[in-house]
C-alpha atoms as a PDB file:
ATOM      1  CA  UNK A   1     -33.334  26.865 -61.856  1.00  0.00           C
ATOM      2  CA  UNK A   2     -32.511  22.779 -62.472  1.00  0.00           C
ATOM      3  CA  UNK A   3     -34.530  20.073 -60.894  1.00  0.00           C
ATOM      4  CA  UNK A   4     -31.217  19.967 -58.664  1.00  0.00           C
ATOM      5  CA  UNK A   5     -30.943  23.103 -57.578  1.00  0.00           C
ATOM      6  CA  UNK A   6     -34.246  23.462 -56.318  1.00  0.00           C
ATOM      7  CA  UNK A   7     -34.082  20.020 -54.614  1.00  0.00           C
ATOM      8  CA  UNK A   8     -30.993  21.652 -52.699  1.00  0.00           C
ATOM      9  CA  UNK A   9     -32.399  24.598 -51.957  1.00  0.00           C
ATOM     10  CA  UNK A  10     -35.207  22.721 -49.859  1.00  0.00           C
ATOM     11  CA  UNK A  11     -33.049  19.597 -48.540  1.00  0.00           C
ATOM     12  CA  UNK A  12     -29.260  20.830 -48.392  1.00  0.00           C
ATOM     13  CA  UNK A  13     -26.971  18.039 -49.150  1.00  0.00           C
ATOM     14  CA  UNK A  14     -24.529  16.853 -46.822  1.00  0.00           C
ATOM     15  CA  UNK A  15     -21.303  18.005 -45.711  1.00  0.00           C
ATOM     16  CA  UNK A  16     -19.336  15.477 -46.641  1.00  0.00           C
ATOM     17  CA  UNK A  17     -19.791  12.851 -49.654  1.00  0.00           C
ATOM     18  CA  UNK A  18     -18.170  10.227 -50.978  1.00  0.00           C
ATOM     19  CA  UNK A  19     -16.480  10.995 -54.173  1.00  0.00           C
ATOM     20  CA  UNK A  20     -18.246  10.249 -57.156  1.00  0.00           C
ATOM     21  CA  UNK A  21     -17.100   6.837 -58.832  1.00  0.00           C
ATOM     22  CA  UNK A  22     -15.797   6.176 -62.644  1.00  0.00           C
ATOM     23  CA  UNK A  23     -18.623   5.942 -63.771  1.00  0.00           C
ATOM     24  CA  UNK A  24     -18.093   4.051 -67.074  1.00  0.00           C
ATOM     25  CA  UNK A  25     -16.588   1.487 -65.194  1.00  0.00           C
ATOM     26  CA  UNK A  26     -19.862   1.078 -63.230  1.00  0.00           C
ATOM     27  CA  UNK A  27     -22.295   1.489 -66.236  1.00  0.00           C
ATOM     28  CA  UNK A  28     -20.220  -1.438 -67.874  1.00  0.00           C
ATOM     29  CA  UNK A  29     -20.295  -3.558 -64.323  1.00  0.00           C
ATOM     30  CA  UNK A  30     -23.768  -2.945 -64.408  1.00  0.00           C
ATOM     31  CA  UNK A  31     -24.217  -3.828 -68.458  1.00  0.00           C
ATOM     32  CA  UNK A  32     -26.531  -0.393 -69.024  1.00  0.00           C
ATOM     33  CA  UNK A  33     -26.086   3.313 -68.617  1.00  0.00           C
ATOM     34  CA  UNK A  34     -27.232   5.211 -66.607  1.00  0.00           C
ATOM     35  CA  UNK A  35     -29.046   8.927 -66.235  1.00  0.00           C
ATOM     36  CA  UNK A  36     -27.213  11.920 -66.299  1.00  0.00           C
ATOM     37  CA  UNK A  37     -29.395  13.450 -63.359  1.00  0.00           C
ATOM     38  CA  UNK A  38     -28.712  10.135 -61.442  1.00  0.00           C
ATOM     39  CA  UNK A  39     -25.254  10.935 -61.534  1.00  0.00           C
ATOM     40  CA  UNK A  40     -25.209  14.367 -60.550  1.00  0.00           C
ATOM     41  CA  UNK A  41     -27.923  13.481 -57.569  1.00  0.00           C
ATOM     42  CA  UNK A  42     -25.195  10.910 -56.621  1.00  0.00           C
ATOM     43  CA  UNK A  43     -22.499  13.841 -56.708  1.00  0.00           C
ATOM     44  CA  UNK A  44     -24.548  15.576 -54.612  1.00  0.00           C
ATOM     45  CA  UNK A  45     -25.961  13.728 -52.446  1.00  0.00           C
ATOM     46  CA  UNK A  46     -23.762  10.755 -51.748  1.00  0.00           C
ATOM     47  CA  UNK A  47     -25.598   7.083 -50.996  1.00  0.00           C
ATOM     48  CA  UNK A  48     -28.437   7.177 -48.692  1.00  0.00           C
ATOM     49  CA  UNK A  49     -32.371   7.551 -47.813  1.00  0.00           C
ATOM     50  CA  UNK A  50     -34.623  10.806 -47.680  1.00  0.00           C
ATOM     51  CA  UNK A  51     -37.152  10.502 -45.108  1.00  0.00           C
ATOM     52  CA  UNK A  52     -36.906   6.807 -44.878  1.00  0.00           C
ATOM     53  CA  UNK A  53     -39.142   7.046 -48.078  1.00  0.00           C
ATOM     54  CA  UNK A  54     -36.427   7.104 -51.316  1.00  0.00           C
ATOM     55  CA  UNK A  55     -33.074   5.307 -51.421  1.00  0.00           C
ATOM     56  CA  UNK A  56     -30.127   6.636 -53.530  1.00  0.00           C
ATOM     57  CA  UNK A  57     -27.820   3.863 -54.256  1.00  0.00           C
ATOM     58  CA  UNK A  58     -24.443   4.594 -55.043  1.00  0.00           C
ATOM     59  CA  UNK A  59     -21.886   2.686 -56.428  1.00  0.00           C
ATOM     60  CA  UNK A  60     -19.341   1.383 -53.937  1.00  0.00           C
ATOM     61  CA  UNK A  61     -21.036   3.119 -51.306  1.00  0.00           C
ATOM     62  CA  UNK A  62     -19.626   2.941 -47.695  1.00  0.00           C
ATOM     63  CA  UNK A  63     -22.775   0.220 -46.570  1.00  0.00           C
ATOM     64  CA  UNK A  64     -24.139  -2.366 -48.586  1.00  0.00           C
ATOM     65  CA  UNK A  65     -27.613  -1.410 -48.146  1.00  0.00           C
ATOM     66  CA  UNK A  66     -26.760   1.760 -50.657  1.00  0.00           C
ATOM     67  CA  UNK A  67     -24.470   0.246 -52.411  1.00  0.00           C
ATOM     68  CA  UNK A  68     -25.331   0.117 -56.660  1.00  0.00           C
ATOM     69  CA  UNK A  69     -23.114  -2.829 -56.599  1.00  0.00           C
ATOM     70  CA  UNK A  70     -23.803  -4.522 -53.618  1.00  0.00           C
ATOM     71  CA  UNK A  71     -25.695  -7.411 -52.730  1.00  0.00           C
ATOM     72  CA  UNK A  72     -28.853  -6.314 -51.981  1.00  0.00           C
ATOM     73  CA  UNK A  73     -29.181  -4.256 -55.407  1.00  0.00           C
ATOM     74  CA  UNK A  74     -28.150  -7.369 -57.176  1.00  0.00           C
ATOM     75  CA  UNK A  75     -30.803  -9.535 -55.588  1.00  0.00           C
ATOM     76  CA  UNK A  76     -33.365  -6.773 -56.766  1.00  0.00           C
ATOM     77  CA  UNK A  77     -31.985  -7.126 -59.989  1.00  0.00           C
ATOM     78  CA  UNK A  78     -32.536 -10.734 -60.182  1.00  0.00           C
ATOM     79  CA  UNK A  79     -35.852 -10.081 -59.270  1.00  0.00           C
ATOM     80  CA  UNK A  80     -36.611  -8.315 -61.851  1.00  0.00           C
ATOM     81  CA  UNK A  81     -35.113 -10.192 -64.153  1.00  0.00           C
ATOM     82  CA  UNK A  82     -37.270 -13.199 -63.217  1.00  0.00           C
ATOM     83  CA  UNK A  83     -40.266 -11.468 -63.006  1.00  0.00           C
ATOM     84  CA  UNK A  84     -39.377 -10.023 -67.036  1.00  0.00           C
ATOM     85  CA  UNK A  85     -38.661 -13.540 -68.132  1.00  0.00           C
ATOM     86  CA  UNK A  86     -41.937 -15.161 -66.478  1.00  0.00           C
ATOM     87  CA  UNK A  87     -44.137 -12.519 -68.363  1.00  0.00           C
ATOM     88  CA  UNK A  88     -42.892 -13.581 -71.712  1.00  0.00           C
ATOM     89  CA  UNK A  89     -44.560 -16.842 -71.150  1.00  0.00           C
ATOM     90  CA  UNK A  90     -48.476 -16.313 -71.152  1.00  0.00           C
ATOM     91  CA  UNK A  91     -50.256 -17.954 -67.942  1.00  0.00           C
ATOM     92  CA  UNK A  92     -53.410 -20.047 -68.252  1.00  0.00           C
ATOM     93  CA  UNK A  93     -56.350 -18.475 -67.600  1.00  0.00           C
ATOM     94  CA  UNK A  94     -58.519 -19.709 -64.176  1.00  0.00           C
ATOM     95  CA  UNK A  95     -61.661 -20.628 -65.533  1.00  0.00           C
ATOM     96  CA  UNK A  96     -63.433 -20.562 -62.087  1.00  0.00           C
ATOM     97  CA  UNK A  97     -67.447 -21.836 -62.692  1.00  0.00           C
ATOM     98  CA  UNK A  98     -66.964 -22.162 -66.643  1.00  0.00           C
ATOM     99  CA  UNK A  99     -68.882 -25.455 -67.579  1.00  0.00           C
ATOM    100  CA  UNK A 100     -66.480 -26.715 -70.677  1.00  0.00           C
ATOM    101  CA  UNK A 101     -63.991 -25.355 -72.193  1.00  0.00           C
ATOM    102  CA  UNK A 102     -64.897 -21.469 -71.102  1.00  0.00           C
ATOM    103  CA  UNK A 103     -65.662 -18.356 -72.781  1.00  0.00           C
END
């Protein structure tokens, strides 16, 4: 049994789900690839939260909260990206107490 199959067999997917998108087109929107198991969750799942806890984003989904592509992933993004590029620069060192120079 897959990783998928159980998760359906204890949370049954919707109904009704958006179709999956193309998605080369989105992995080169997006400028990496992404997970095969990502993209079959998407397939069966559709955009969306379980138990308020985990959101699935989706590309293109229906609201822009979910959407891969959307605003609110992009500002995460960002994020992220700032917070990678401030780490490449070391920080100074608080040297609370230190008579001269420090340790």
């Amino acid at each position: 049994m897959t990783d998928l199959a159980a998760l359906t067999a204890l949370c049954p997917p919707p109904a009704a789900v958006p179709p999956a998108p193309d998605w080369s087109e989105v992995e080169e929107a997006l400028g990496t690839g992404l997970p095969r198991d990502y993209k079959e969750l998407v397939a069966a799942y559709g955009p969306g939260r379980f138990c308020g806890f985990v959101t699935l984003y989706q590309p293109h989904a229906p609201n822009r909260w979910t959407d891969l592509t959307g605003p609110l992933p992009t500002r995460l993004r960002g994020g992220i990206e700032e917070v990678r590029q401030a780490a490449r620069t070391p920080w100074p060192l608080p040297w609370h107490g230190a008579v001269g120079p420090g340790p």
